[in-house]
N, C-alpha and C. Protein backbone atom coordinates (compact mmCIF):
# COMPACT_ATOMS: atom_id res chain seq x y z
N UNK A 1 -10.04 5.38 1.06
CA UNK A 1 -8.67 5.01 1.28
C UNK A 1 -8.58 4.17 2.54
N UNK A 2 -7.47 3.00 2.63
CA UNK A 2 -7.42 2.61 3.36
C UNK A 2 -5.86 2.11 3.98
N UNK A 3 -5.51 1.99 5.21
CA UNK A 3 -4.47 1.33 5.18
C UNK A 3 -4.13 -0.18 5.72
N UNK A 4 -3.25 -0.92 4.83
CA UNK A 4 -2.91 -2.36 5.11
C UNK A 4 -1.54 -2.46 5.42
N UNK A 5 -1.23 -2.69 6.36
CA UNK A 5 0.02 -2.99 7.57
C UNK A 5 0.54 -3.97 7.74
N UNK A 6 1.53 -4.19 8.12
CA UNK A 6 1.74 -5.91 9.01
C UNK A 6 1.89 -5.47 9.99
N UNK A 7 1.56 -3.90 10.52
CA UNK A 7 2.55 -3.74 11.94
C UNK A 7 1.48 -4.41 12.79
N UNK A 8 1.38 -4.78 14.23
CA UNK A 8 0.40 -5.18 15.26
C UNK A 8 -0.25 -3.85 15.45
N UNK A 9 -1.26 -3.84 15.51
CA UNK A 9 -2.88 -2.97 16.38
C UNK A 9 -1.73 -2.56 17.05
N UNK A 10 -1.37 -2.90 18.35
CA UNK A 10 -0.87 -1.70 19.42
C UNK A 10 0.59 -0.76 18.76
N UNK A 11 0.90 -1.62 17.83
CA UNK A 11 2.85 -0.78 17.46
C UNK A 11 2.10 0.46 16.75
N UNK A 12 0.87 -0.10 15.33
CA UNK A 12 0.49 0.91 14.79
C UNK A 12 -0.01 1.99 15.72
N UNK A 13 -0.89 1.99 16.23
CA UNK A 13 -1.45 3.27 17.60
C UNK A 13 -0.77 3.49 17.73
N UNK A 14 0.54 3.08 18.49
CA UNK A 14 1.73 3.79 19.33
C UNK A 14 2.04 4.76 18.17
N UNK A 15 2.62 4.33 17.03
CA UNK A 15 3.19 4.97 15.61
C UNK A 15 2.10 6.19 15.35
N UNK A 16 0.85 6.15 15.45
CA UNK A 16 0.32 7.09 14.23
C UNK A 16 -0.53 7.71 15.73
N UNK A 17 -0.28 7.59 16.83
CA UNK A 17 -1.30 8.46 17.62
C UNK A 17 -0.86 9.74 17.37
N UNK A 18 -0.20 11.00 17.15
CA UNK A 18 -0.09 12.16 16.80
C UNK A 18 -0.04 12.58 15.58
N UNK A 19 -0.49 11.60 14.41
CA UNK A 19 -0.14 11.85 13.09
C UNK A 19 -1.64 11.97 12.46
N UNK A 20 -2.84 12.33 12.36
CA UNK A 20 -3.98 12.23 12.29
C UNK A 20 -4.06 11.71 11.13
N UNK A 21 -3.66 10.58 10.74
CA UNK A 21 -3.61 10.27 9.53
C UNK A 21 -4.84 9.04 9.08
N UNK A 22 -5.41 9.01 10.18
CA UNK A 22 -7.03 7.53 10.67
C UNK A 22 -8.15 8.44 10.17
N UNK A 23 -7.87 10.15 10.56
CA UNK A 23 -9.58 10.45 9.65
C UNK A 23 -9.31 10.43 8.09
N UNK A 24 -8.23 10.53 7.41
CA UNK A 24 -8.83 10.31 5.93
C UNK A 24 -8.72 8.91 5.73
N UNK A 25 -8.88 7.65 6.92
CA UNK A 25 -8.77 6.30 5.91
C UNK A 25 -10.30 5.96 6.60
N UNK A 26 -10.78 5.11 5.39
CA UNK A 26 -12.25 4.38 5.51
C UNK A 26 -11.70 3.01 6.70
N UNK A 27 -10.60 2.99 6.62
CA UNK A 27 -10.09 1.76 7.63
C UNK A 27 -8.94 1.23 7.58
N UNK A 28 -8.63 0.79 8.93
CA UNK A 28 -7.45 -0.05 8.68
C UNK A 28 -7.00 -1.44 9.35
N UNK A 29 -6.14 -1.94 8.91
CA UNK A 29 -6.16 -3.72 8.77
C UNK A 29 -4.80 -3.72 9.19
N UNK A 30 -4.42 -4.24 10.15
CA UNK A 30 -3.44 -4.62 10.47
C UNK A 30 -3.35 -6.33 10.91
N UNK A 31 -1.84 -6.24 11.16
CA UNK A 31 -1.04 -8.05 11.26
C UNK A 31 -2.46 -9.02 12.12
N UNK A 32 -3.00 -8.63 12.84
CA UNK A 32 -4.08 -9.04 13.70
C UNK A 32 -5.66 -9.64 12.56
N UNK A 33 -5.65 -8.78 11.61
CA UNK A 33 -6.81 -8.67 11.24
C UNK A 33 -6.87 -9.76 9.69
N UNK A 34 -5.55 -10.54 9.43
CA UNK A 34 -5.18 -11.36 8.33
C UNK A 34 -4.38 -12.59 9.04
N UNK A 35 -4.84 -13.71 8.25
CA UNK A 35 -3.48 -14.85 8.77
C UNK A 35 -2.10 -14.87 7.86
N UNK A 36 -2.16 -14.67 6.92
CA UNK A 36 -0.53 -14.26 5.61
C UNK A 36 -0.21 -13.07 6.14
N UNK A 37 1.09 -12.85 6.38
CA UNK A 37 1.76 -11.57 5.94
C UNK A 37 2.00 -11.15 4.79
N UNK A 38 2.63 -9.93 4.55
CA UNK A 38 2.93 -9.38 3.42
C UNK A 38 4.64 -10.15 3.19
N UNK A 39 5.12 -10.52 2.43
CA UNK A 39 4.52 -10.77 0.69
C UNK A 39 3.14 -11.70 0.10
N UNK A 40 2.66 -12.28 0.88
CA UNK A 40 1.50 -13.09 0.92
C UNK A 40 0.34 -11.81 -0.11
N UNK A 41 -0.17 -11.82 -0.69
CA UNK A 41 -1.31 -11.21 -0.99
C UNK A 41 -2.54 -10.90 -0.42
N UNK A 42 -3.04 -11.99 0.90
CA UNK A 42 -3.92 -12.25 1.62
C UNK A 42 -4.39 -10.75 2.18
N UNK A 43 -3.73 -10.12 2.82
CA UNK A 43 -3.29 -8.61 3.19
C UNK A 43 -4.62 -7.62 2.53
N UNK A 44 -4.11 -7.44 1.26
CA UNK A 44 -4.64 -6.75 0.12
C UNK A 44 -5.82 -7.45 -0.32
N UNK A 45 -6.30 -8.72 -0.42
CA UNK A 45 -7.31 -9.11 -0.34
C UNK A 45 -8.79 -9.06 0.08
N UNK A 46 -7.71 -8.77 1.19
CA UNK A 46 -8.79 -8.86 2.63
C UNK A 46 -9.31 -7.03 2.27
N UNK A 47 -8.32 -6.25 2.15
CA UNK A 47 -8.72 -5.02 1.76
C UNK A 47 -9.53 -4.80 1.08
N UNK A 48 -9.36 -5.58 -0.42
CA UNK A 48 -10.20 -5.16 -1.78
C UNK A 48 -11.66 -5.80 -0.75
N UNK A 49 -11.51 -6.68 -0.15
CA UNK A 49 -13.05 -7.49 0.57
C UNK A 49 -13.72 -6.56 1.08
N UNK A 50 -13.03 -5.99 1.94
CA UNK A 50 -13.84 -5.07 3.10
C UNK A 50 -14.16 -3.74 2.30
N UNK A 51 -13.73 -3.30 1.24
CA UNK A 51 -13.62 -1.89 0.20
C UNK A 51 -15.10 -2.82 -0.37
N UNK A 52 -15.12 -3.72 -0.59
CA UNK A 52 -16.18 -4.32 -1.60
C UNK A 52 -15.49 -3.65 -3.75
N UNK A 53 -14.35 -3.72 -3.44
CA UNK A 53 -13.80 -3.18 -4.14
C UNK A 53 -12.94 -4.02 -5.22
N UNK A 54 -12.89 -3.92 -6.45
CA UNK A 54 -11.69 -4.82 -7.77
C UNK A 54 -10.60 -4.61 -7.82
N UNK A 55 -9.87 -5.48 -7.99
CA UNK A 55 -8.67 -4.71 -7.96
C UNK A 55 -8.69 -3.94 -9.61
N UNK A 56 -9.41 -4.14 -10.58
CA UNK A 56 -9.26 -3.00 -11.86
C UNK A 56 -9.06 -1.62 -11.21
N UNK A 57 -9.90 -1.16 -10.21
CA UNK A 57 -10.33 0.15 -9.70
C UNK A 57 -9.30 0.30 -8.17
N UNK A 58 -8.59 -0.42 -7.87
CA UNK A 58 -7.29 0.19 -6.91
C UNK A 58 -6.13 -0.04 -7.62
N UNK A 59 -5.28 0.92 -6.56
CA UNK A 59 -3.84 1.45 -6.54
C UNK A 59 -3.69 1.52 -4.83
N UNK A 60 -2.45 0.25 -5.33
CA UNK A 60 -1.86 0.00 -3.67
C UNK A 60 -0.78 1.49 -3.89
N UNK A 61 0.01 1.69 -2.43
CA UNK A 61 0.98 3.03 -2.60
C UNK A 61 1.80 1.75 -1.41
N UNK A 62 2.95 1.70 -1.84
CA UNK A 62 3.89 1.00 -0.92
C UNK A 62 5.48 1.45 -0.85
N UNK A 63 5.82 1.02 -0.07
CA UNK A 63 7.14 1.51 0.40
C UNK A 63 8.24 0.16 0.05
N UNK A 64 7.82 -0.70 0.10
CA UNK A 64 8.88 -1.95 0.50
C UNK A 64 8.53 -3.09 -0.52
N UNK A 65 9.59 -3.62 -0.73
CA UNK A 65 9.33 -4.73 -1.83
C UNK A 65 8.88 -6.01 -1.44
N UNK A 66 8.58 -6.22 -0.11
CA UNK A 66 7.70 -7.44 0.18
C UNK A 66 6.37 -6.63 -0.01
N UNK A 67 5.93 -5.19 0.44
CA UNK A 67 4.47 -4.91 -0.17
C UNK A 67 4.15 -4.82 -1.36
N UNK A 68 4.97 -4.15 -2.10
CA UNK A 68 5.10 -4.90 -3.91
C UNK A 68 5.06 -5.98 -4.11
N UNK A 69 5.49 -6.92 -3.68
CA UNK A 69 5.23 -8.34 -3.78
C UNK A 69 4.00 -8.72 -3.84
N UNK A 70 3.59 -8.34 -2.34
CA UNK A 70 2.05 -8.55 -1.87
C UNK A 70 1.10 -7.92 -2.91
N UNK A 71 1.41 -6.79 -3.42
CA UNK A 71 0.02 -6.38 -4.25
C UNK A 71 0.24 -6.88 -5.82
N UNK A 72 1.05 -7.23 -6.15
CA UNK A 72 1.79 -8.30 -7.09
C UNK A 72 0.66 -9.13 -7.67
N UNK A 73 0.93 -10.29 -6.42
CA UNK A 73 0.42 -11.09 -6.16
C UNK A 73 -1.31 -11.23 -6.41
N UNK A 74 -1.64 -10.11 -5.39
CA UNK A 74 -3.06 -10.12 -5.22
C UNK A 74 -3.51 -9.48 -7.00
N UNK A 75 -2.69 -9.20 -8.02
CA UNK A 75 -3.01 -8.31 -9.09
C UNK A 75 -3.28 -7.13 -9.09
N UNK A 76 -3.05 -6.30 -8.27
CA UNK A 76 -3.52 -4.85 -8.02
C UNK A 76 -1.94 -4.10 -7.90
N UNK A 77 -2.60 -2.82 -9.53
CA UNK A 77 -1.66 -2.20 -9.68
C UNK A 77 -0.83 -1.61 -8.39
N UNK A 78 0.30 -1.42 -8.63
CA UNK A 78 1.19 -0.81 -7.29
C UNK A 78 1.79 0.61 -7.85
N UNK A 79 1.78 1.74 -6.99
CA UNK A 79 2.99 2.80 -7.09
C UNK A 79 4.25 2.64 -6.09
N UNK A 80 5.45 2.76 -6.05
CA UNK A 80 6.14 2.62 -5.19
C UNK A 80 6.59 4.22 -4.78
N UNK A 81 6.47 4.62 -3.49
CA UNK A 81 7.39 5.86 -3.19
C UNK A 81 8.67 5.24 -2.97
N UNK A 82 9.80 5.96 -3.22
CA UNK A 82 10.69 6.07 -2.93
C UNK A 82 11.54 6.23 -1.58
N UNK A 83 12.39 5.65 -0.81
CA UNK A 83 13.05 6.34 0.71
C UNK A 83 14.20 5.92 0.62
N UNK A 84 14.57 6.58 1.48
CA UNK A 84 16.45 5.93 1.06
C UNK A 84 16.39 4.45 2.62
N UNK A 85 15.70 3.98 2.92
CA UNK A 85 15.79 3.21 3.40
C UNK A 85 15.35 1.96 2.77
N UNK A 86 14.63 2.22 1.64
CA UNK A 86 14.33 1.37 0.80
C UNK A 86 15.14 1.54 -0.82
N UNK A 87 16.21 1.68 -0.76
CA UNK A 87 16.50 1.87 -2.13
C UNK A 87 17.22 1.36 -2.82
N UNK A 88 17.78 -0.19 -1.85
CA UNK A 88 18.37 -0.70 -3.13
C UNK A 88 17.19 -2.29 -2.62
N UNK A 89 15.97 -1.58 -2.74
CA UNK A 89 15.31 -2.97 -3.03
C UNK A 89 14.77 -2.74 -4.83
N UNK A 90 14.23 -4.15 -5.37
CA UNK A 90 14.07 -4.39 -6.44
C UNK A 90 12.63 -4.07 -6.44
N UNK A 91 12.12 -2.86 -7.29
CA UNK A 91 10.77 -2.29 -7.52
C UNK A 91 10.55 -2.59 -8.95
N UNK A 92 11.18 -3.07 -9.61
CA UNK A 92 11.42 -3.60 -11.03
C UNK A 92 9.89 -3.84 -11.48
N UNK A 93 8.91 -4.45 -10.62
CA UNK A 93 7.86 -5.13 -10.91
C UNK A 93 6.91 -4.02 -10.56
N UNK A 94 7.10 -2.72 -10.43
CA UNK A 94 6.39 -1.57 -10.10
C UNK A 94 5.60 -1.15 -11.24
N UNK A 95 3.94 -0.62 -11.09
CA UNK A 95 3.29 -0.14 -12.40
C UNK A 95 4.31 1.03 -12.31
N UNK A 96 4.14 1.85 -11.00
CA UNK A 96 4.42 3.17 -10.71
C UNK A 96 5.60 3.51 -10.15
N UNK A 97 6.39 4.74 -10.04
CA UNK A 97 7.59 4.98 -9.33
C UNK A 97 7.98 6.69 -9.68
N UNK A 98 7.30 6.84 -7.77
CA UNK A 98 7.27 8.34 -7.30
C UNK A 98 8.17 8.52 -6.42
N UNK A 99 8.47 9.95 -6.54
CA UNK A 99 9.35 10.50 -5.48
C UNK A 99 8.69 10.60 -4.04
N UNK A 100 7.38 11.20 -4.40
CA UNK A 100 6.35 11.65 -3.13
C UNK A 100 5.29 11.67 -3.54
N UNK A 101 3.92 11.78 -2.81
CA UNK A 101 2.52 11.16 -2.73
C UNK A 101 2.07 12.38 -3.35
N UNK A 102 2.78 13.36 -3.26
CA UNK A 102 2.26 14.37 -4.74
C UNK A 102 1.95 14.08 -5.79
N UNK A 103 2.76 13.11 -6.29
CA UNK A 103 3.40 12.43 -7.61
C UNK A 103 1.86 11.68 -7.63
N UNK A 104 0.95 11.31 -7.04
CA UNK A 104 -0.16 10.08 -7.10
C UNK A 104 -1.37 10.91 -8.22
N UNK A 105 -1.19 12.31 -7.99
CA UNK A 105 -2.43 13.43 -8.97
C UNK A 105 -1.90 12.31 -9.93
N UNK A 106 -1.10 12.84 -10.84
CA UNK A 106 -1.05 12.62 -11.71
C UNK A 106 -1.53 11.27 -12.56
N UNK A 107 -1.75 10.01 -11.57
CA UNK A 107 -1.34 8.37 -11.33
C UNK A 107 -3.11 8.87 -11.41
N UNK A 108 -3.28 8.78 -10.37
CA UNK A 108 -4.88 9.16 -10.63
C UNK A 108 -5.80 9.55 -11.60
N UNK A 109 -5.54 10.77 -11.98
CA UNK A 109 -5.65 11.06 -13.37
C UNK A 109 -5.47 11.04 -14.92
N UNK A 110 -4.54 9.45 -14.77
CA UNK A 110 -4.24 9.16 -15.93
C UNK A 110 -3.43 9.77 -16.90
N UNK A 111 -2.44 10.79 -16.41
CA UNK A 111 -1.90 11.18 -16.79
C UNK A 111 -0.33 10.56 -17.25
N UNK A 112 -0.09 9.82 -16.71
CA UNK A 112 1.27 8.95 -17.42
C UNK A 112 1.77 7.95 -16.39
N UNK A 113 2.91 7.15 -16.31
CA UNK A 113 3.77 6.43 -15.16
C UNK A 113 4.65 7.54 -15.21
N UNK A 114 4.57 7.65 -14.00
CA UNK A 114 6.08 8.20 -13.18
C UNK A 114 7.49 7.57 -12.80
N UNK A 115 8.08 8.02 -12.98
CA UNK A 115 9.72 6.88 -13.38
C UNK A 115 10.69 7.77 -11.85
C-alpha cells in the first residue's frame, strides 16, 4: 500500500505525525515527488512506477473528485469513500462507492460494487 498526495512533504508530516499511519504504507509520494497535480494522472503513475505495479492489479481509495479524476485518467480502477465534505462532488465515474474502508474487504475480494 501506498499513499499519493498533493499535500507538500512538510504539511503531510505536520498532518500524519501522531497518526501512525507510514508503517502500513510501502511509501509515499507527495506534491514534491511529481511535476502534474492531481487531476493530472502523473501522480498515480508515478505510483504504479515505483509499486513496479499495473494498473489491472490496483485500486486507488480516494476522497475527492479531482483524485477520481486522476486515477481516471491514469486507468486504474477507483473506490470512492464517502465525507460530507465531499458530497456533492460528481463520483459518477466511480468503479466503487463506500461508506468506510471497511467496505474495501469486500472490493478486494471480489465480492460485488458497493453503491
Amino acid at each position: 500500500m501506498a499513499i499519493v498526495t498533493t499535500a507538500k512533504r512538510a504539511d503531510f508530516e505536520l498532518i500524519h505525525q501522531n497518526r501512525h499511519i507510514r508503517q502500513f504504507m510501502d511509501f509515499v509520494l507527495v506534491r514534491e515527488d511529481y511535476n502534474h497535480a492531481k487531476p493530472h494522472p502523473e501522480p498515480y503513475l508515478t505510483g504504479l512506477n515505483r509499486f513496479g505495479a499495473t494498473r489491472e492489479e490496483t485500486l486507488v481509495i480516494e476522497d475527492s473528485a479531482r483524485g477520481l479524476n486522476s486515477a481516471v485518467a491514469a486507468g486504474i480502477d477507483c473506490a470512492i469513500v464517502h465525507n460530507d465534505f465531499t458530497r456533492t462532488h460528481d463520483f459518477s465515474r466511480a468503479d466503487y462507492r463506500i461508506k468506510t474502508l471497511l467496505d474495501l474487504k469486500d472490493i478486494i475480494l471480489g465480492i460485488g460494487r458497493s453503491s
